[in-house]
Protein backbone atom coordinates (compact mmCIF):
# COMPACT_ATOMS: atom_id res chain seq x y z
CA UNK A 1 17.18 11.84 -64.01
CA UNK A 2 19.78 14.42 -65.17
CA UNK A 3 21.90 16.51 -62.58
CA UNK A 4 22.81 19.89 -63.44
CA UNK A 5 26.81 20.13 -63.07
CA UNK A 6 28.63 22.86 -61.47
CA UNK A 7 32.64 22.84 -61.64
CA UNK A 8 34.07 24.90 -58.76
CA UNK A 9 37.46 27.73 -59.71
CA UNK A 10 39.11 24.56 -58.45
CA UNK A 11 38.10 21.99 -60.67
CA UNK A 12 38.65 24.50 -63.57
CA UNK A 13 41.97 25.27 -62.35
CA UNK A 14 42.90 21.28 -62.29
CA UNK A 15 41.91 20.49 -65.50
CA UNK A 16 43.65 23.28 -67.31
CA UNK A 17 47.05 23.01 -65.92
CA UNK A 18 46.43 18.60 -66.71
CA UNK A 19 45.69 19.83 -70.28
CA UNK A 20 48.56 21.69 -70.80
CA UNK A 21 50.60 19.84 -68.88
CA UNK A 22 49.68 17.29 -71.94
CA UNK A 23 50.13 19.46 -74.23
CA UNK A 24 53.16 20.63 -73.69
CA UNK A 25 54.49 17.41 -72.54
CA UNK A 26 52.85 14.66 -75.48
CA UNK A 27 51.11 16.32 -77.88
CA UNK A 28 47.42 18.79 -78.89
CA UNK A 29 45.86 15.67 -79.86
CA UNK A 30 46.49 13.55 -76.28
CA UNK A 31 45.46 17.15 -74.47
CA UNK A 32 42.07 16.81 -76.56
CA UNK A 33 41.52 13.38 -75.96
CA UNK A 34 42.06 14.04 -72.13
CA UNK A 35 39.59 16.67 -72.12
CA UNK A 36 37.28 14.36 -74.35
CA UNK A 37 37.79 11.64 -71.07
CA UNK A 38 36.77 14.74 -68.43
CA UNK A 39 33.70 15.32 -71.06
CA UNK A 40 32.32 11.48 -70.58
CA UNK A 41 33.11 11.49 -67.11
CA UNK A 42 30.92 14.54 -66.63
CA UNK A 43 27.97 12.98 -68.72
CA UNK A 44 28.07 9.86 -66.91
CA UNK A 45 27.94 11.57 -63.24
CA UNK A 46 25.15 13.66 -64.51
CA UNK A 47 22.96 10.47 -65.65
CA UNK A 48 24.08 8.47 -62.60
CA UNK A 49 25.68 10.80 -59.87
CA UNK A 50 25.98 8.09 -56.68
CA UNK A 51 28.94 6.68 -57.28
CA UNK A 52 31.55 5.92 -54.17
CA UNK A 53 31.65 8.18 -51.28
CA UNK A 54 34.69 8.75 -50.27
CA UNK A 55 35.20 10.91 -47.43
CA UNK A 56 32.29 12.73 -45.74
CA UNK A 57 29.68 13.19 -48.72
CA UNK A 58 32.37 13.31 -51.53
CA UNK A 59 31.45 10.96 -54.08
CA UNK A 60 34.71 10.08 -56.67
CA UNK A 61 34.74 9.20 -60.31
CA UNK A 62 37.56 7.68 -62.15
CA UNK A 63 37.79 8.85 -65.77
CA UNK A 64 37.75 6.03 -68.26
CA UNK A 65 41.11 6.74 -69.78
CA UNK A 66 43.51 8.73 -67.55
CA UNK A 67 45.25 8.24 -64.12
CA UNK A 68 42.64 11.24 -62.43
CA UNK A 69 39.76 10.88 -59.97
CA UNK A 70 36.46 13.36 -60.35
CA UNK A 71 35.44 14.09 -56.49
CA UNK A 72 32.48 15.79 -56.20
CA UNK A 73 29.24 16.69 -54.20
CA UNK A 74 25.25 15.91 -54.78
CA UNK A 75 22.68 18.47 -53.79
CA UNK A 76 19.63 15.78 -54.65
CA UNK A 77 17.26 18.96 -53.67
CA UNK A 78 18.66 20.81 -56.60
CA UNK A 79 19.54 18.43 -59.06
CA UNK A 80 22.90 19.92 -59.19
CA UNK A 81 26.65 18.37 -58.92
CA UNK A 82 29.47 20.12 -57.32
CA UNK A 83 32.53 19.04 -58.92
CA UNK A 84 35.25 20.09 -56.04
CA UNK A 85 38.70 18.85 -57.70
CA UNK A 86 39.82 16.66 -60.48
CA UNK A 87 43.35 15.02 -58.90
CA UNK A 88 45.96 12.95 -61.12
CA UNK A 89 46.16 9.32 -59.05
CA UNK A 90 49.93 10.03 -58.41
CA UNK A 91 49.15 13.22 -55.95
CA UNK A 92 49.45 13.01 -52.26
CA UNK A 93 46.25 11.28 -50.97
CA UNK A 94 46.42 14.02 -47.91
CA UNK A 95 45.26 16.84 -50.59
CA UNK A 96 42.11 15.26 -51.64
CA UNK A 97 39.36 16.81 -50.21
């Protein structure tokens, strides 16, 4: 049972600035493999979507290989994933959503 996945402005806007912030900061190569990580992350919550909930209908997903949490939402009517933010583990708990 796949889920169609939706990434919110958000989400979008989250992952870019963590891939540049790799790039500029490591290297092109640790930016790719961090995007690689989001990748898997996305095609495991799309083959099994119910991981935790964390706060009021927010499931989370760690990715595999860097410090970030996936939260997102399930529509099970629509088959479809909301993915709301993608947060580095060292942010302020308070701006999760």
């Amino acid at each position: 049972m796949i889920f169609k996945i939706i990434i919110s402005d958000e989400a979008k806007i989250d992952i870019e600035h963590s891939y540049l912030y790799y790039q500029r900061k490591v290297s092109k190569k640790v930016a790719d493999h961090f995007f690689k990580d989001f990748k898997s992350s996305l095609n495991i919550i799309s083959k099994n979507p119910f991981f935790k909930i964390w706060h009021e209908g927010f499931h989370c997903k760690p990715m595999r290989k860097y410090p970030f949490l996936i939260f997102y939402m399930i529509d099970k009517d629509l088959r479809t994933i909301i993915i709301a933010r993608v947060f580095h583990t060292s942010q302020n708990p308070e701006k999760y959503p």
